[in-house]
Protein backbone atom coordinates (compact mmCIF):
# COMPACT_ATOMS: atom_id res chain seq x y z
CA UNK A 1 0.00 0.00 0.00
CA UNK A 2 1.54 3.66 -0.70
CA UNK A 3 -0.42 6.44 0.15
CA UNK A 4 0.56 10.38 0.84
CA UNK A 5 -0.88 10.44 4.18
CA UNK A 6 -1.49 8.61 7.55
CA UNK A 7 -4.08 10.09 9.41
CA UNK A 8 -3.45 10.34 13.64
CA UNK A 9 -5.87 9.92 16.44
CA UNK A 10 -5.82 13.85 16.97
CA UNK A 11 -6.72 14.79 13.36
CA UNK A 12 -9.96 12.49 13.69
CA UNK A 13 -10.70 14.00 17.55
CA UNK A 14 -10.29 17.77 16.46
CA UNK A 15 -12.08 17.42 13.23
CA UNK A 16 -15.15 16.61 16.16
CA UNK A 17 -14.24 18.78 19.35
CA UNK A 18 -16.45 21.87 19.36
CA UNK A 19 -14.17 23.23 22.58
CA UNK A 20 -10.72 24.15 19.92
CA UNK A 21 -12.20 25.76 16.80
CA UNK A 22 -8.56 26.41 15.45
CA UNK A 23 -7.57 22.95 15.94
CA UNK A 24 -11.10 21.75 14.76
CA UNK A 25 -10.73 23.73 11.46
CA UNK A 26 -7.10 22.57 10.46
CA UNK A 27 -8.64 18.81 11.30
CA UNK A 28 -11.54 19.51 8.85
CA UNK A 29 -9.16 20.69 6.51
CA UNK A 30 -7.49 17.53 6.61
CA UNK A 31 -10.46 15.01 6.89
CA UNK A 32 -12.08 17.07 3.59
CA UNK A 33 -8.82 16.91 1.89
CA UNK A 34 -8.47 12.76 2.79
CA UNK A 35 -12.45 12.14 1.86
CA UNK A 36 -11.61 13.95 -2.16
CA UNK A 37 -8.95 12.33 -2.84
CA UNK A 38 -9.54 8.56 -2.00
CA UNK A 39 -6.65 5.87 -2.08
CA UNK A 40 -4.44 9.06 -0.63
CA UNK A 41 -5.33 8.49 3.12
CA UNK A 42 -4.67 5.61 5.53
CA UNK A 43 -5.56 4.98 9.14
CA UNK A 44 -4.65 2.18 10.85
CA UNK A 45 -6.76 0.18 13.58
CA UNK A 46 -4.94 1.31 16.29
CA UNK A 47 -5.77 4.99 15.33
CA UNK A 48 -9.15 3.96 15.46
CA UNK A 49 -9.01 2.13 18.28
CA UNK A 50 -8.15 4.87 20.46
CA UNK A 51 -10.40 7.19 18.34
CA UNK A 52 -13.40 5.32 19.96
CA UNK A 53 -11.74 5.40 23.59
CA UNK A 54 -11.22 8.96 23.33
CA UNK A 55 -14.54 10.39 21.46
CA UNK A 56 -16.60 7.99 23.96
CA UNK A 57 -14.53 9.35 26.88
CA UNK A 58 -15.55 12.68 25.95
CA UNK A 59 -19.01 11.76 26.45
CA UNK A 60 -19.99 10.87 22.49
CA UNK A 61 -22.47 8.10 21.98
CA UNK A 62 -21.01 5.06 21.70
CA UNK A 63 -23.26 4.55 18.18
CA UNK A 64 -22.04 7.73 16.74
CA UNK A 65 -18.27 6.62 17.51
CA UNK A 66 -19.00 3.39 15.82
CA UNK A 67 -21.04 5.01 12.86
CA UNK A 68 -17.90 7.28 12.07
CA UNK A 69 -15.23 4.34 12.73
CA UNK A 70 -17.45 2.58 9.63
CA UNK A 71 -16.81 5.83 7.51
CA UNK A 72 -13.21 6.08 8.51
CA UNK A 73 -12.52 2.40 7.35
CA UNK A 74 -13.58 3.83 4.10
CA UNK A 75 -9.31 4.57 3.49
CA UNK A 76 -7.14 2.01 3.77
CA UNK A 77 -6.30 0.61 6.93
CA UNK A 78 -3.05 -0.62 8.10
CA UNK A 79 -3.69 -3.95 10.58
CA UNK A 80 -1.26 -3.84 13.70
CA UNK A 81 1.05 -6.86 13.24
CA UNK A 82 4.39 -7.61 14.92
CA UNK A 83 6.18 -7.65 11.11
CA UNK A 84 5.01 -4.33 10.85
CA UNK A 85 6.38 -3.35 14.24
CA UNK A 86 9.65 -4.98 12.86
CA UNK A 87 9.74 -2.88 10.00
CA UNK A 88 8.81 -0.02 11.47
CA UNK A 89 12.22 0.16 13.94
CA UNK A 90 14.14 -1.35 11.06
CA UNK A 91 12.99 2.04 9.50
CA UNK A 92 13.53 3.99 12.33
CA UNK A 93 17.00 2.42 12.74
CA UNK A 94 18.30 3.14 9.15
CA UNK A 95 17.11 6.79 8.87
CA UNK A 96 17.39 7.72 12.35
């Protein structure tokens, strides 16, 4: 898989929390950017793991957390494996 950009946990939170507009508006800028250009944007399931922990813990409905998980999973998404934990520090390693 090559894509241009990995979305984080804080993107997907700020392009929802009403409390930091400037935050939220970058995030939107982002998430409207990654929904027009599809097969540019991954996520993995980590990132939305902890998506759902954090938007619930905010005091979001667990249904609307799930219903925008389903949406997310729209991009590609990266599964959390130890051979990509390997590669990962092998990258790290090389380019420091």
């Amino acid at each position: 898989m090559s894509v241009e950009y990995f979305l984080d946990t804080n993107v997907l939170l700020y392009g929802y929390d009403l409390d930091a507009p400037d935050k939220r508006l970058i995030a939107m800028n982002i998430l409207e950017d990654a929904w027009k250009s599809p097969g540019t944007t991954a996520i993995s399931v980590q990132v939305l793991q902890e998506f759902f922990v954090n938007f619930t813990r905010k005091g979001q409905k667990h249904a609307e957390a799930c219903l925008l998980i389903e949406d997310f999973c729209h991009w590609s998404v990266v599964e959390n494996s130890l051979s990509l934990l390997g590669s990962g520090l092998a990258i790290c390693k090389r380019w420091q």
